[in-house]
Protein backbone atom coordinates (compact mmCIF):
# COMPACT_ATOMS: atom_id res chain seq x y z
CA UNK A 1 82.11 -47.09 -30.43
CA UNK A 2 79.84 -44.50 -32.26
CA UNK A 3 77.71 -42.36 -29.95
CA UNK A 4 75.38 -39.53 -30.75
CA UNK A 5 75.72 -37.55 -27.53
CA UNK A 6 73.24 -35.21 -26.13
CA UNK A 7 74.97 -31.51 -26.39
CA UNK A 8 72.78 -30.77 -23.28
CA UNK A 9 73.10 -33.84 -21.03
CA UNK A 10 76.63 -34.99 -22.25
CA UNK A 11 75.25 -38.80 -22.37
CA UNK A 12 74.97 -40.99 -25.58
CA UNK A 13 71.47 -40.84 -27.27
CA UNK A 14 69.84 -44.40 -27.43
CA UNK A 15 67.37 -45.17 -30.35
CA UNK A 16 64.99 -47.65 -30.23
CA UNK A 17 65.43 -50.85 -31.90
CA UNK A 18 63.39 -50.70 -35.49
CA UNK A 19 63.62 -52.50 -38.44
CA UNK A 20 65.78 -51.44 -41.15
CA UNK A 21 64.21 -52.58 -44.34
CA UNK A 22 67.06 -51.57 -46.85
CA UNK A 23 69.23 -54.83 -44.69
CA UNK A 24 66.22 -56.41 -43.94
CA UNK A 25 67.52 -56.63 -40.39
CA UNK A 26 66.69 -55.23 -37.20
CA UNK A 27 69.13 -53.11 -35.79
CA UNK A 28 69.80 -51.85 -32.19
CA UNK A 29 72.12 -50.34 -29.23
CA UNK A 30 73.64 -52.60 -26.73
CA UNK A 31 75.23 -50.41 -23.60
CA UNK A 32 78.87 -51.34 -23.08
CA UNK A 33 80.92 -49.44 -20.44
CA UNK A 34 78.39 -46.46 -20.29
CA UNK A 35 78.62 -46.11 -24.48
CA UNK A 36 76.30 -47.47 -26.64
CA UNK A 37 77.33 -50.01 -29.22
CA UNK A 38 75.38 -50.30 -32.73
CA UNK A 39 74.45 -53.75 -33.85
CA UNK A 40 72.04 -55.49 -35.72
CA UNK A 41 70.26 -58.82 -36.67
CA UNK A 42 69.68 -60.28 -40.06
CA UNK A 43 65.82 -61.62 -40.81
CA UNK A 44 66.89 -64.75 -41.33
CA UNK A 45 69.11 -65.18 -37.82
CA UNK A 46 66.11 -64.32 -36.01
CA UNK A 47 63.37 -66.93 -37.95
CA UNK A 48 66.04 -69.95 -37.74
CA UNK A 49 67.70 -69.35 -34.43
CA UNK A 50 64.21 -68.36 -32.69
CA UNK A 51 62.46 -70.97 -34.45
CA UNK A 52 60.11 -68.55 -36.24
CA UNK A 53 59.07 -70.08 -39.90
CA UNK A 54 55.67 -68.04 -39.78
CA UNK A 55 56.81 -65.46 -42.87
CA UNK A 56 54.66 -63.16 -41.64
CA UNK A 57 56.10 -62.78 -37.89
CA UNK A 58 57.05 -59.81 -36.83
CA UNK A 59 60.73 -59.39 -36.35
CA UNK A 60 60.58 -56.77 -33.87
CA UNK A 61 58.28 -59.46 -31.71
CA UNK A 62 60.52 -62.13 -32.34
CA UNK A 63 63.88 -59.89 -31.18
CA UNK A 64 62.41 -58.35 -27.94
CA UNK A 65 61.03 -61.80 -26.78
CA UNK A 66 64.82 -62.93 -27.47
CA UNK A 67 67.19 -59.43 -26.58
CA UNK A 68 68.54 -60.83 -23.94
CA UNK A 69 70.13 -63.81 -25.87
CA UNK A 70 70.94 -61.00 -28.81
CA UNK A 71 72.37 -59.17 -26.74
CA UNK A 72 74.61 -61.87 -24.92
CA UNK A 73 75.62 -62.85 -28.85
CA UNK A 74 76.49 -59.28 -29.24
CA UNK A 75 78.97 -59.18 -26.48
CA UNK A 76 80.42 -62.36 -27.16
CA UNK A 77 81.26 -61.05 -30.65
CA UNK A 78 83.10 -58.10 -29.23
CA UNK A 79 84.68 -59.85 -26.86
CA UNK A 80 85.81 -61.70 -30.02
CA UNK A 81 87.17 -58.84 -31.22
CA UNK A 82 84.01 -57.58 -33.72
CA UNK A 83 83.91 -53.89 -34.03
CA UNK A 84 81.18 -51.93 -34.59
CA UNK A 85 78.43 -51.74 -35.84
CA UNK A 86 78.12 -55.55 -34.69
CA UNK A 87 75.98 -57.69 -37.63
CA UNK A 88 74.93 -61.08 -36.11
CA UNK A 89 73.55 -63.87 -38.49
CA UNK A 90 72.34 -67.92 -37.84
CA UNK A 91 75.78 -68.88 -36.64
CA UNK A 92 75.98 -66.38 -34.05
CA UNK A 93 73.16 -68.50 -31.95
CA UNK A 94 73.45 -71.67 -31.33
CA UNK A 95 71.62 -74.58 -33.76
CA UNK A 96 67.81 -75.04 -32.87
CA UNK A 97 67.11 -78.03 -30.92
CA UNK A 98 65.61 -80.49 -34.11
């Protein structure tokens, strides 16, 4: 796990979750047995799986009404056997109820 770590404090340095425009993803930390794991969510994974078609939506909107289920898929992942930085997309989540 990759951690930035506070020469004063000795603890991993969190960073807010922003939107990286370059992956067109949001990306984010996830705390896992006191470190801090990168991951990140594609544009797409968050407008299918959150039901979000509106092209305008904010996806930093759409992924803190839904971290808790990002960051459930995030664990899952590792527990899978991912390693870091962890890049969830549409089959991550399950399908949207039709």
């Amino acid at each position: 796990m990759t951690q930035i770590v506070d020469q004063k404090e000795n603890a991993p340095i969190a960073f807010e979750p922003y939107l990286h425009e370059a992956s067109d993803s949001v990306r984010f930390q996830v705390p896992v047995s006191g470190a801090r794991v990168n991951a990140s969510v594609s544009r797409q994974a968050l407008r299918y799986s959150f039901k979000s078609a509106d092209p305008s939506a904010d996806l930093l909107s759409i992924y803190n009404m839904h971290s808790n289920k990002i960051h459930e898929a995030v664990l899952l992942r590792l527990a899978q056997g991912a390693r870091e930085p962890v890049m969830l997309r549409e089959s991550n989540f399950p399908s949207p109820p039709l």
